[in-house]
N, C-alpha and C. Protein backbone atom coordinates (compact mmCIF):
# COMPACT_ATOMS: atom_id res chain seq x y z
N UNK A 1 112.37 155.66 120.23
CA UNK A 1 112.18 154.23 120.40
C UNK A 1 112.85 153.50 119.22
N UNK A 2 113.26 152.38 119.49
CA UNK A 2 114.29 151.97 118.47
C UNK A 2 113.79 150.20 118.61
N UNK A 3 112.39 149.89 117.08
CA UNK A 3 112.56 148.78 117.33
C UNK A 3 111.98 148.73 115.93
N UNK A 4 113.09 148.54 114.98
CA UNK A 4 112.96 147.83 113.81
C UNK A 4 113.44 146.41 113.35
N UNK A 5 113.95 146.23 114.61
CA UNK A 5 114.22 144.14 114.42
C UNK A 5 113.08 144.03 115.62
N UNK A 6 112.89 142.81 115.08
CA UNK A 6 112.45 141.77 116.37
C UNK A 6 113.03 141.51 117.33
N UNK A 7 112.33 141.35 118.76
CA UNK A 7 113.14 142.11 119.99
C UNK A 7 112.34 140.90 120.79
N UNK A 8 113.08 139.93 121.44
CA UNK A 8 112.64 138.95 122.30
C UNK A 8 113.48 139.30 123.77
N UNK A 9 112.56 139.28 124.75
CA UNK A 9 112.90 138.98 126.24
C UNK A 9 112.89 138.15 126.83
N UNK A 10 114.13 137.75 127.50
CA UNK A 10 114.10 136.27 128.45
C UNK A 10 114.18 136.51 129.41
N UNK A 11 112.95 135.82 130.32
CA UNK A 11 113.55 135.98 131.85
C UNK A 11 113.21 134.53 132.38
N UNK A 12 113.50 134.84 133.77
CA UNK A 12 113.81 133.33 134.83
C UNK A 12 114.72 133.76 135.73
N UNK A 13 114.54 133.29 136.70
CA UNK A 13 115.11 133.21 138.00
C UNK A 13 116.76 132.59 137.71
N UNK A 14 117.45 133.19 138.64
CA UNK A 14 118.66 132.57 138.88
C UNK A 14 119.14 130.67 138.38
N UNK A 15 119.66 130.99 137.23
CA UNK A 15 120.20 129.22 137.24
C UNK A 15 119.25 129.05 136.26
N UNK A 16 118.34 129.53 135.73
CA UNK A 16 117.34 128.82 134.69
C UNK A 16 117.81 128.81 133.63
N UNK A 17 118.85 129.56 132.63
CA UNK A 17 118.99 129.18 132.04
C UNK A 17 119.19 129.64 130.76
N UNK A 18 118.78 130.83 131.14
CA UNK A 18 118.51 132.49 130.40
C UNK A 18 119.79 132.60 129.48
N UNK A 19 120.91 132.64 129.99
CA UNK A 19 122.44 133.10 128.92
C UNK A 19 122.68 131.75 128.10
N UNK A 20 122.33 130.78 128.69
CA UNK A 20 122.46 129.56 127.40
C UNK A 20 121.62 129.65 126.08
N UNK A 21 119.78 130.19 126.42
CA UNK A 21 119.11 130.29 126.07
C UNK A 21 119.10 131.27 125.12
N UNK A 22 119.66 132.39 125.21
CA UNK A 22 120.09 133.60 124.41
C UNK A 22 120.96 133.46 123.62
N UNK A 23 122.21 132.40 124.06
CA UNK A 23 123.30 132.48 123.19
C UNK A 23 123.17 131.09 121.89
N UNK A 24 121.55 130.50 122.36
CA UNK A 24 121.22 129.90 121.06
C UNK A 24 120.37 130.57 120.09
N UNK A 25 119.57 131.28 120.70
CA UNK A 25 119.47 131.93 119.67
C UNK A 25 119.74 132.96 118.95
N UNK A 26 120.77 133.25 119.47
CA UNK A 26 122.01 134.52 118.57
C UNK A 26 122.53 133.35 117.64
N UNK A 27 122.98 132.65 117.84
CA UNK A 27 123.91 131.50 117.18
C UNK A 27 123.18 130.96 115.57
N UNK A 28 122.24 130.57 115.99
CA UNK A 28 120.84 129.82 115.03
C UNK A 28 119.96 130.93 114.32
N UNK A 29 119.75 132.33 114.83
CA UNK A 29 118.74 133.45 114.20
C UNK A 29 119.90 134.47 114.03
N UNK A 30 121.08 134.66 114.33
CA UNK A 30 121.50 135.81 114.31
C UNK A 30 121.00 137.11 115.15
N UNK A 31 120.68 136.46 115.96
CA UNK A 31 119.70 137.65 116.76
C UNK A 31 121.06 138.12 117.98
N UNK A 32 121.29 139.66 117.99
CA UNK A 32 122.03 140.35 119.72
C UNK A 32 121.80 139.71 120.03
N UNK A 33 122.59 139.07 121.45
CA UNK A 33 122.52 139.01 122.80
C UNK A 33 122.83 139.68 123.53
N UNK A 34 121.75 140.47 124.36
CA UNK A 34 122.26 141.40 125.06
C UNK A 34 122.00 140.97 126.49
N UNK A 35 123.52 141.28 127.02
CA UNK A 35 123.38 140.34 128.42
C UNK A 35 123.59 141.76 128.90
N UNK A 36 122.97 142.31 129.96
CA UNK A 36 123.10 143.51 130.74
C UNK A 36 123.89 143.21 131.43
N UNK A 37 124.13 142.23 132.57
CA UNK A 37 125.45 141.69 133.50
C UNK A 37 126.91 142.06 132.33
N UNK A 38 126.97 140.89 130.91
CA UNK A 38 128.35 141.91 130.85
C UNK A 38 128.89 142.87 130.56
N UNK A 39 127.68 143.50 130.02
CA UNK A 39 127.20 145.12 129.78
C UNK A 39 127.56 145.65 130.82
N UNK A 40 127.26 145.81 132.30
CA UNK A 40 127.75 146.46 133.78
C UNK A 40 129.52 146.36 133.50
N UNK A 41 129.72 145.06 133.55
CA UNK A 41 130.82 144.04 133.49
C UNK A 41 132.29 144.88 133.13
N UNK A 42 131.25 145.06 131.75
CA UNK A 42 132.25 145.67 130.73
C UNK A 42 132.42 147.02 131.51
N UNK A 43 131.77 148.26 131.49
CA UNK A 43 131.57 149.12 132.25
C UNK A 43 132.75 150.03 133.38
N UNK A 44 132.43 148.66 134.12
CA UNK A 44 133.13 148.65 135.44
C UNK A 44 134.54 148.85 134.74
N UNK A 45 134.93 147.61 134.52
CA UNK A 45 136.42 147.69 134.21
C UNK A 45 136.79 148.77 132.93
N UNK A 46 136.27 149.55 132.13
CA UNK A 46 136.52 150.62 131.52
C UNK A 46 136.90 151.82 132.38
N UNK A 47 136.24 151.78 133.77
CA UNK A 47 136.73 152.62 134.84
C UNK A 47 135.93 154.23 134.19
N UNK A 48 134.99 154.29 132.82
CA UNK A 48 134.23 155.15 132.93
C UNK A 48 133.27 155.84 134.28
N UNK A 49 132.87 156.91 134.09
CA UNK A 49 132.38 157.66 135.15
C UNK A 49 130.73 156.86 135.43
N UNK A 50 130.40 155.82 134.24
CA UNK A 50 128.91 155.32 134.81
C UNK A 50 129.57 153.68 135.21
N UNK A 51 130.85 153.47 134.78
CA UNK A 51 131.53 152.38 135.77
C UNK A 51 131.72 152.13 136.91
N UNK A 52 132.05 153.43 137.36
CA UNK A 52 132.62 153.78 138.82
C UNK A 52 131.06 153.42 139.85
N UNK A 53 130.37 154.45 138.99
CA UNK A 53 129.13 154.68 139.65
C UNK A 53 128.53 152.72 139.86
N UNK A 54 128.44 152.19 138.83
CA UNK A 54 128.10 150.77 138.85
C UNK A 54 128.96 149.88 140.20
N UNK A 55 130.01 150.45 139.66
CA UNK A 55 131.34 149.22 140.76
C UNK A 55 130.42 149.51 142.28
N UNK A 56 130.26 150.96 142.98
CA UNK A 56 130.11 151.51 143.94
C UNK A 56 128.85 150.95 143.99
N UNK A 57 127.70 150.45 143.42
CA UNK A 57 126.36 149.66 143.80
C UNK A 57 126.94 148.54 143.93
N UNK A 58 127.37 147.52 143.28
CA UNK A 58 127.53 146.16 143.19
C UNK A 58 128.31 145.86 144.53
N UNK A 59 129.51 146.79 144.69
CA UNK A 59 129.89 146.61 146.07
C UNK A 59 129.32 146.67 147.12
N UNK A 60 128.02 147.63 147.39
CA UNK A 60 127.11 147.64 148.46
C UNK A 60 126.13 146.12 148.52
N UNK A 61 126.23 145.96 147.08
CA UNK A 61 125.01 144.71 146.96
C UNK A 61 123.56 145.21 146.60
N UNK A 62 123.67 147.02 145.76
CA UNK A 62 122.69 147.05 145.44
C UNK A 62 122.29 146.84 144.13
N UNK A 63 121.40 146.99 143.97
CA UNK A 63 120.87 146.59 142.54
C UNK A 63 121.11 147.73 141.08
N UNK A 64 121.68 147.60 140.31
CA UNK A 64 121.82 149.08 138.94
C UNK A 64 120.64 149.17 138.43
N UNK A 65 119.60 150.30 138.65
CA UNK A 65 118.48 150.74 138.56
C UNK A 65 118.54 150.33 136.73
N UNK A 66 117.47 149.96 135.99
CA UNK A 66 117.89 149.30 134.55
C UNK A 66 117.47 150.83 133.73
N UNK A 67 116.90 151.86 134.40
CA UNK A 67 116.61 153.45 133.43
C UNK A 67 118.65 153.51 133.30
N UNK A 68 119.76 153.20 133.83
CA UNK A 68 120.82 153.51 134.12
C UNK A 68 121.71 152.14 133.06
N UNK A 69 120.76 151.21 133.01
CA UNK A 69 121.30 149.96 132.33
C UNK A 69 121.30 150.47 130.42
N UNK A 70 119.49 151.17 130.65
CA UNK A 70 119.15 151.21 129.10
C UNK A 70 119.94 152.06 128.44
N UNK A 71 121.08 153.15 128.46
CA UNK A 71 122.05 153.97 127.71
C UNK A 71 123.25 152.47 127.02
N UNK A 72 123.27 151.58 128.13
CA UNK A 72 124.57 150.39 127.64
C UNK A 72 123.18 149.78 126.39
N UNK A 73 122.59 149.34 126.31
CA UNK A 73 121.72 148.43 125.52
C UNK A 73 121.76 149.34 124.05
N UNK A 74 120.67 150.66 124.46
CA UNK A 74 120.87 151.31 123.26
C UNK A 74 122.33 151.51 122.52
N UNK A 75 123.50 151.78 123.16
CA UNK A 75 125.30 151.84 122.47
C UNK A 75 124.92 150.41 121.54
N UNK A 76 124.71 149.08 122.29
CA UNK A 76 125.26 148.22 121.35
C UNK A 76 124.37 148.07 120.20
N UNK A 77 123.36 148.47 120.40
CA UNK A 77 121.91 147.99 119.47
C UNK A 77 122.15 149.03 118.28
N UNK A 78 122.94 150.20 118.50
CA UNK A 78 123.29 151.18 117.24
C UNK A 78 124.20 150.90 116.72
N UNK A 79 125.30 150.17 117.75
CA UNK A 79 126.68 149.94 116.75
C UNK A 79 126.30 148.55 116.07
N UNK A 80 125.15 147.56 116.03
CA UNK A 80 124.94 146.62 115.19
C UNK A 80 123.54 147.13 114.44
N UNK A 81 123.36 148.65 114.20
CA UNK A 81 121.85 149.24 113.46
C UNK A 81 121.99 148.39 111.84
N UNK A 82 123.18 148.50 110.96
CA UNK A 82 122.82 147.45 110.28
C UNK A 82 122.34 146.37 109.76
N UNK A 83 122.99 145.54 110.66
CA UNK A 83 123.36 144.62 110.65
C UNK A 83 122.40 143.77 111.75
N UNK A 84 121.35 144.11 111.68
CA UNK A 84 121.04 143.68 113.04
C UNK A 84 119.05 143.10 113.03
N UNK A 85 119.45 141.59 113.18
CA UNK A 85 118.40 140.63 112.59
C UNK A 85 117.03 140.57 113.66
N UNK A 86 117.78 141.02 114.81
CA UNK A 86 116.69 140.90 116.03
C UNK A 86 117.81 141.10 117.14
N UNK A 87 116.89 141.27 118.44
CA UNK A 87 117.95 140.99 119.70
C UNK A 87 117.32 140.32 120.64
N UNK A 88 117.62 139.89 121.46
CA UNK A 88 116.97 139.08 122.35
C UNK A 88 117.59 139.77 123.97
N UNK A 89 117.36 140.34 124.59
CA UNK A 89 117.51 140.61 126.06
C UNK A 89 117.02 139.83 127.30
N UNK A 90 118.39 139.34 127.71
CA UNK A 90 118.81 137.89 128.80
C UNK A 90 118.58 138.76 130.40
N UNK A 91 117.61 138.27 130.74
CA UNK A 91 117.35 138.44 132.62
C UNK A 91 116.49 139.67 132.68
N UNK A 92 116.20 140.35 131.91
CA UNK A 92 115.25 141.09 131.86
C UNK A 92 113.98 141.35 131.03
N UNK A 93 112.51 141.21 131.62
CA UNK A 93 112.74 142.25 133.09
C UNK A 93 112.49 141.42 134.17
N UNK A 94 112.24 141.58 135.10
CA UNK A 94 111.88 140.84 136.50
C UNK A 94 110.61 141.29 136.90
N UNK A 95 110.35 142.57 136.83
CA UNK A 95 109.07 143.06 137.04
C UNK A 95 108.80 143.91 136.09
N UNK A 96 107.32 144.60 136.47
CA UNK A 96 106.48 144.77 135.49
C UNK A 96 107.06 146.43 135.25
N UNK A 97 107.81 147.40 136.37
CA UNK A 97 108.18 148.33 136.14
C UNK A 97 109.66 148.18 134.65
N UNK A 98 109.98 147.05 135.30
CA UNK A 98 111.37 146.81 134.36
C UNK A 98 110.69 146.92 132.74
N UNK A 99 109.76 146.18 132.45
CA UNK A 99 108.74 146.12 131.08
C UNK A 99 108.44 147.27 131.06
N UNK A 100 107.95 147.99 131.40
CA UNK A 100 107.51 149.05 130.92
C UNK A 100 108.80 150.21 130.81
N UNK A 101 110.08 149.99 131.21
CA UNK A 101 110.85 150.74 131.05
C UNK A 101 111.43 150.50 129.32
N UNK A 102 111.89 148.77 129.48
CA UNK A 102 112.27 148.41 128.13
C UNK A 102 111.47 148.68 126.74
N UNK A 103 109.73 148.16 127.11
CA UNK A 103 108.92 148.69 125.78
C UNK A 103 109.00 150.34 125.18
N UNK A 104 108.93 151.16 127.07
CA UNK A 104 109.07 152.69 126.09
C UNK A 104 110.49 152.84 125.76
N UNK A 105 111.05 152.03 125.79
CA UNK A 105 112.84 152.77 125.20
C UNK A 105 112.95 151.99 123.99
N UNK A 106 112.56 150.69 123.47
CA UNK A 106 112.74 149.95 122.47
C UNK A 106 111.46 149.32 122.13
N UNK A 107 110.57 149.03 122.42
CA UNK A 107 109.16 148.80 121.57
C UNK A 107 108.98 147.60 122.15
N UNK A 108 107.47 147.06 122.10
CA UNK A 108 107.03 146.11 122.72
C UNK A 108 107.31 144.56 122.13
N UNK A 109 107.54 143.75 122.98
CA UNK A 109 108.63 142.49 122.39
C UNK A 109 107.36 141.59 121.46
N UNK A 110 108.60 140.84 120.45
CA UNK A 110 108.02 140.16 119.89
C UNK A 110 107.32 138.33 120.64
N UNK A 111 108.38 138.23 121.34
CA UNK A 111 108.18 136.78 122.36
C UNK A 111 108.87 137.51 123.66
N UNK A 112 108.13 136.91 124.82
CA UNK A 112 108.86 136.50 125.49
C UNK A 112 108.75 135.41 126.30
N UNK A 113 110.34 135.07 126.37
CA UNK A 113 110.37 133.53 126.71
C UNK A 113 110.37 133.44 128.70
N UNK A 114 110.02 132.58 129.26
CA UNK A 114 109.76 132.86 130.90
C UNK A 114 110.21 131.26 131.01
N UNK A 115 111.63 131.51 131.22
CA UNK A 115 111.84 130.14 131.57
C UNK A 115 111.92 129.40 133.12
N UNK A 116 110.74 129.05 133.68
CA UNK A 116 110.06 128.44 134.90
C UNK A 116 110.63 127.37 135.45
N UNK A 117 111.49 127.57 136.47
CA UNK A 117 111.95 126.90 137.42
C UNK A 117 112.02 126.93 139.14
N UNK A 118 111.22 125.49 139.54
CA UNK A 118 110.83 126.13 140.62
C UNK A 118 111.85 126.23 141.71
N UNK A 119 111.83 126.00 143.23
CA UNK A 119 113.07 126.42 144.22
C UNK A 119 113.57 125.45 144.35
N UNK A 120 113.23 124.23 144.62
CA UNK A 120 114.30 123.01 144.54
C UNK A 120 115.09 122.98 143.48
N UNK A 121 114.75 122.61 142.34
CA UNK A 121 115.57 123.01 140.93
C UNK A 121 116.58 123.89 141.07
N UNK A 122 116.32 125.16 141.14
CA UNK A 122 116.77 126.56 141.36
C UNK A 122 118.16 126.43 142.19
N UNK A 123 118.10 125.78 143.85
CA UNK A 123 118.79 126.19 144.32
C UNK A 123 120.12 124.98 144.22
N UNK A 124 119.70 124.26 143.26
CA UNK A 124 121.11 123.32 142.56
C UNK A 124 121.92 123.99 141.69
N UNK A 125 121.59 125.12 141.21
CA UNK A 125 122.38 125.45 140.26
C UNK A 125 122.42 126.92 140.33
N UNK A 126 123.57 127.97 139.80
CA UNK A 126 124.07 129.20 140.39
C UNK A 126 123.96 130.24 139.04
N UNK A 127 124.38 131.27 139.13
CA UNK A 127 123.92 132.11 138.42
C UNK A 127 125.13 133.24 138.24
N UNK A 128 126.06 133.50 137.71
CA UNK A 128 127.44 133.59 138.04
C UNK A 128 127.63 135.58 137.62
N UNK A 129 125.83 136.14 137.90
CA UNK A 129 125.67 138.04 137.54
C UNK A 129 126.51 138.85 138.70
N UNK A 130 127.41 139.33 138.01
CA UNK A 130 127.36 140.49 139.67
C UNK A 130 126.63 141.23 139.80
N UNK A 131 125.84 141.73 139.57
CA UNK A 131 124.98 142.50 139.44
C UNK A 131 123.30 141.95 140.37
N UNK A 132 122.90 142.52 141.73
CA UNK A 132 122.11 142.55 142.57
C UNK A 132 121.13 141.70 141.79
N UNK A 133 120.39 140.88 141.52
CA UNK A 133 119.17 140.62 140.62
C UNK A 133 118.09 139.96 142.13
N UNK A 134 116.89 139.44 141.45
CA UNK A 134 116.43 138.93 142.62
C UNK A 134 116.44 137.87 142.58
N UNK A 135 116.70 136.59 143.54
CA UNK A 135 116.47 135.64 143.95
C UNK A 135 115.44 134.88 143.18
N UNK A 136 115.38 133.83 143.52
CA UNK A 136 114.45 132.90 142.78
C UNK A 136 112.65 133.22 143.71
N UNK A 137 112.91 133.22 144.82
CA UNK A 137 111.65 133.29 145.68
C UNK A 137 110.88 134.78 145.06
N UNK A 138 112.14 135.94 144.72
CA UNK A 138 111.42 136.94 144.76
C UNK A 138 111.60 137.10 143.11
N UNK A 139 111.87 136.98 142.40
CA UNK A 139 111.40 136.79 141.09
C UNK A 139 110.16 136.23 140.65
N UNK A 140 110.22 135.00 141.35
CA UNK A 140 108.49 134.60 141.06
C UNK A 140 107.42 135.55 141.01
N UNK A 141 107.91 136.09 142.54
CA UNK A 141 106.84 137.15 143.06
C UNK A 141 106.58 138.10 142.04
N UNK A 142 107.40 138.79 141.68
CA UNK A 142 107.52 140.06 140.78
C UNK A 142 107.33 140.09 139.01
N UNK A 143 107.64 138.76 138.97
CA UNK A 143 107.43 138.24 137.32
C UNK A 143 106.04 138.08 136.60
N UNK A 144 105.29 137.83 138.51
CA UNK A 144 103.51 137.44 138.12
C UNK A 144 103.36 138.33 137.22
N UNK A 145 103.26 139.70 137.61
CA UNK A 145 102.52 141.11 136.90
C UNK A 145 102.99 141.01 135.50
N UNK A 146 104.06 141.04 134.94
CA UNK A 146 104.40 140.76 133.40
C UNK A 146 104.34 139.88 132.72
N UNK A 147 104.26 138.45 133.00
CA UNK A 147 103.68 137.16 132.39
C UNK A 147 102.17 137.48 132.66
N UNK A 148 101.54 137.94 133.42
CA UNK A 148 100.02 138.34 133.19
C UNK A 148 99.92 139.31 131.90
N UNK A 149 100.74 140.59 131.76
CA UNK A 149 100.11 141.62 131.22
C UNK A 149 100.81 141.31 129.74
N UNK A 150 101.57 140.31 129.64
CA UNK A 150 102.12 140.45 128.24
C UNK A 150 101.78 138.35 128.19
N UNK A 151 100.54 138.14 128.75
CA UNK A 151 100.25 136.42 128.31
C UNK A 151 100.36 135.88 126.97
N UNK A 152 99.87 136.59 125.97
CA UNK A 152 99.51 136.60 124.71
C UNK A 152 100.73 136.39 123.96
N UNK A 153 101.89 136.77 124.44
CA UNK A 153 102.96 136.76 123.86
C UNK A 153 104.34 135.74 124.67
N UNK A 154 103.74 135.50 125.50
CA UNK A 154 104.55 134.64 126.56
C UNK A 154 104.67 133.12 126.70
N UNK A 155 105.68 132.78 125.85
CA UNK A 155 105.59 131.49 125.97
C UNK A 155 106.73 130.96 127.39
N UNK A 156 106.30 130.62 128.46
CA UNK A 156 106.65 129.57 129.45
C UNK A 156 107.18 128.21 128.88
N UNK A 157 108.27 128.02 129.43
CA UNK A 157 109.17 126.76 129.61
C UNK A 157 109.43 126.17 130.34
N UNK A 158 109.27 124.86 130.81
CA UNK A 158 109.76 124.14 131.99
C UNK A 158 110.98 124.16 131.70
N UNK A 159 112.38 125.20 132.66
CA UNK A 159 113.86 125.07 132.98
C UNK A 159 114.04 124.15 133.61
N UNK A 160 113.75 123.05 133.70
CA UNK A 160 114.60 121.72 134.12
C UNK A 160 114.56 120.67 133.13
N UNK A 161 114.16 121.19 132.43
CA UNK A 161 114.24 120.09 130.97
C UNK A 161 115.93 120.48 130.72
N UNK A 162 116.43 119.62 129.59
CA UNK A 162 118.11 119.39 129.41
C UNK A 162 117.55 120.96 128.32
N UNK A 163 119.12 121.38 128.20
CA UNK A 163 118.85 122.93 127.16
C UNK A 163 118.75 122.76 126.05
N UNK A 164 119.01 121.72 125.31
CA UNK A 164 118.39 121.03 123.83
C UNK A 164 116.87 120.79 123.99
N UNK A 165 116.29 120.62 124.82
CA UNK A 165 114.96 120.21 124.66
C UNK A 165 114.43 121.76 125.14
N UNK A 166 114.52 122.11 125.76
CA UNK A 166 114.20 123.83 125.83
C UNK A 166 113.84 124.47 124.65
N UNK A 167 115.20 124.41 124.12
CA UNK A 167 115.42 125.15 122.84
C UNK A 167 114.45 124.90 122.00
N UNK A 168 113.96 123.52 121.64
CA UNK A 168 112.87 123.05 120.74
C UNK A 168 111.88 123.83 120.79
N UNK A 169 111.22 124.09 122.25
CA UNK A 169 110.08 124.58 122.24
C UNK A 169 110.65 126.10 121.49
N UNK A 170 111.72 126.60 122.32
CA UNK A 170 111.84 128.33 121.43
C UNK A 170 111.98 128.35 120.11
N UNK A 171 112.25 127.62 119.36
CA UNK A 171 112.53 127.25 118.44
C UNK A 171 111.61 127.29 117.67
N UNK A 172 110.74 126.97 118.46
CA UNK A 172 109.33 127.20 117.12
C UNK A 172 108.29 127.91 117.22
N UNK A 173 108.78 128.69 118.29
CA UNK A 173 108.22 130.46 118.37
C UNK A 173 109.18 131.02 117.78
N UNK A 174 110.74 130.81 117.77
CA UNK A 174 111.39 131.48 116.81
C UNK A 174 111.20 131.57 115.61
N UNK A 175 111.00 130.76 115.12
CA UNK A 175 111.07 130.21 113.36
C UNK A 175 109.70 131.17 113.09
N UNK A 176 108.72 131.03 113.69
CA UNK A 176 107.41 132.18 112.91
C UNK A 176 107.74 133.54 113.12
N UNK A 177 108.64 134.35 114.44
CA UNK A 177 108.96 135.66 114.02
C UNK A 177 109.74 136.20 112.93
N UNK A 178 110.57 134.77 112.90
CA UNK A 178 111.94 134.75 111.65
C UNK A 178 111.50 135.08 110.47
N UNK A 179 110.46 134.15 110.14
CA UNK A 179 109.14 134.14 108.75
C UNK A 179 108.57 135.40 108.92
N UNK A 180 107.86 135.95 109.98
CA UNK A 180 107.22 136.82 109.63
C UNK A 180 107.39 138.30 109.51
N UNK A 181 108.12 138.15 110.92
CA UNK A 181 109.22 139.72 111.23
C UNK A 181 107.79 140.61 112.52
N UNK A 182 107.11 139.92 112.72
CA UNK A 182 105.78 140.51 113.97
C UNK A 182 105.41 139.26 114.89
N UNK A 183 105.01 140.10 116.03
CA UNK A 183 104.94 138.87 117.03
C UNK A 183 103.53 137.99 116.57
N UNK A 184 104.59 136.82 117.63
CA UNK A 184 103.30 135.74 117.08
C UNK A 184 102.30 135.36 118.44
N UNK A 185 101.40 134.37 118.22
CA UNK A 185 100.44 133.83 118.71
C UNK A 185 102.05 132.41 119.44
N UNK A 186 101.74 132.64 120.26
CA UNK A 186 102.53 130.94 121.32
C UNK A 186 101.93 129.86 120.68
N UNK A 187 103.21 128.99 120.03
CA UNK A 187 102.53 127.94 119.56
C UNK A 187 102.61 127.30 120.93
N UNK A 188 101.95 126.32 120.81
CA UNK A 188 102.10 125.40 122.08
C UNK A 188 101.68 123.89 121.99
């Protein structure tokens, strides 16, 4: 298990908001962003033997099982073992199997952020993964079980706020892991 930085998870449905959200706070904390989509991404077009295997799901439209995702996460998280202030992991998990895959491979998160947007919202705006994910209807569904079992640590965001005002709120769940280096209590 490999979790000696602080390790935040973002999830949300399609269009919420997740890769903006990550790439502020890599920017502002120095924290990875680890986007699994360009992780596949990358993959694919290397034309490696777990590329091939990836290209051949995405073309069916199925989904890359994430036990198959976590070998790409762990590569980058060692080649920044230095150097490396925290990470934050964008779109995952979706469900509660996905969490329990990520905590036993990298340790249980310090925040995670659940940025909440409902289907009207949602279906204005697009989500540009190749990679199978679920829908906004069925994300809800599947997200219940891990915003239940990890509440304590889950701070929820209304995603239709502008992404500067988002950020505020993460922002100051960020700033106390930053200070402290252990998860915190949700300010709110």
């Amino acid at each position: 298990m490999l979790q000696e930085a602080p390790m935040v998870w973002i999830m949300g449905g399609p269009g919420s908001g997740k890769g903006t959200q990550a790439q502020k706070i890599e920017k502002l904390y120095g924290f990875k962003h680890i986007d699994p989509s360009a992780l596949i991404e990358t993959e694919i077009a290397s034309k490696s033997a777990a590329g091939n295997s990836f290209a051949e799901l995405v073309s069916a439209g199925s989904p890359i099982p994430l036990p198959q995702i976590v070998p790409l996460i762990e590569k980058q998280l060692m080649s920044h073992r230095g150097a490396l202030k925290g990470f934050v992991i964008d779109g995952y998990p979706a469900d509660l199997k996905e969490a329990e895959i990520l905590e036993n491979g990298f340790g249980t998160p310090q925040l995670i952020i659940a940025l909440d947007l409902d289907q009207e919202a949602g279906s204005t705006r697009s989500s540009s993964s190749p990679t199978a994910r679920p829908s906004l209807p069925m994300y809800i569904e599947s997200s219940k079980a891990v915003l239940k079992k990890y509440s304590q640590s889950t701070l929820k965001i209304d995603a239709t706020q502008e992404p500067d005002a988002m950020f505020q709120e993460i922002k100051l769940n960020m700033d106390k892991i930053v200070q402290s280096q252990k998860r915190v209590e949700i300010a709110r």
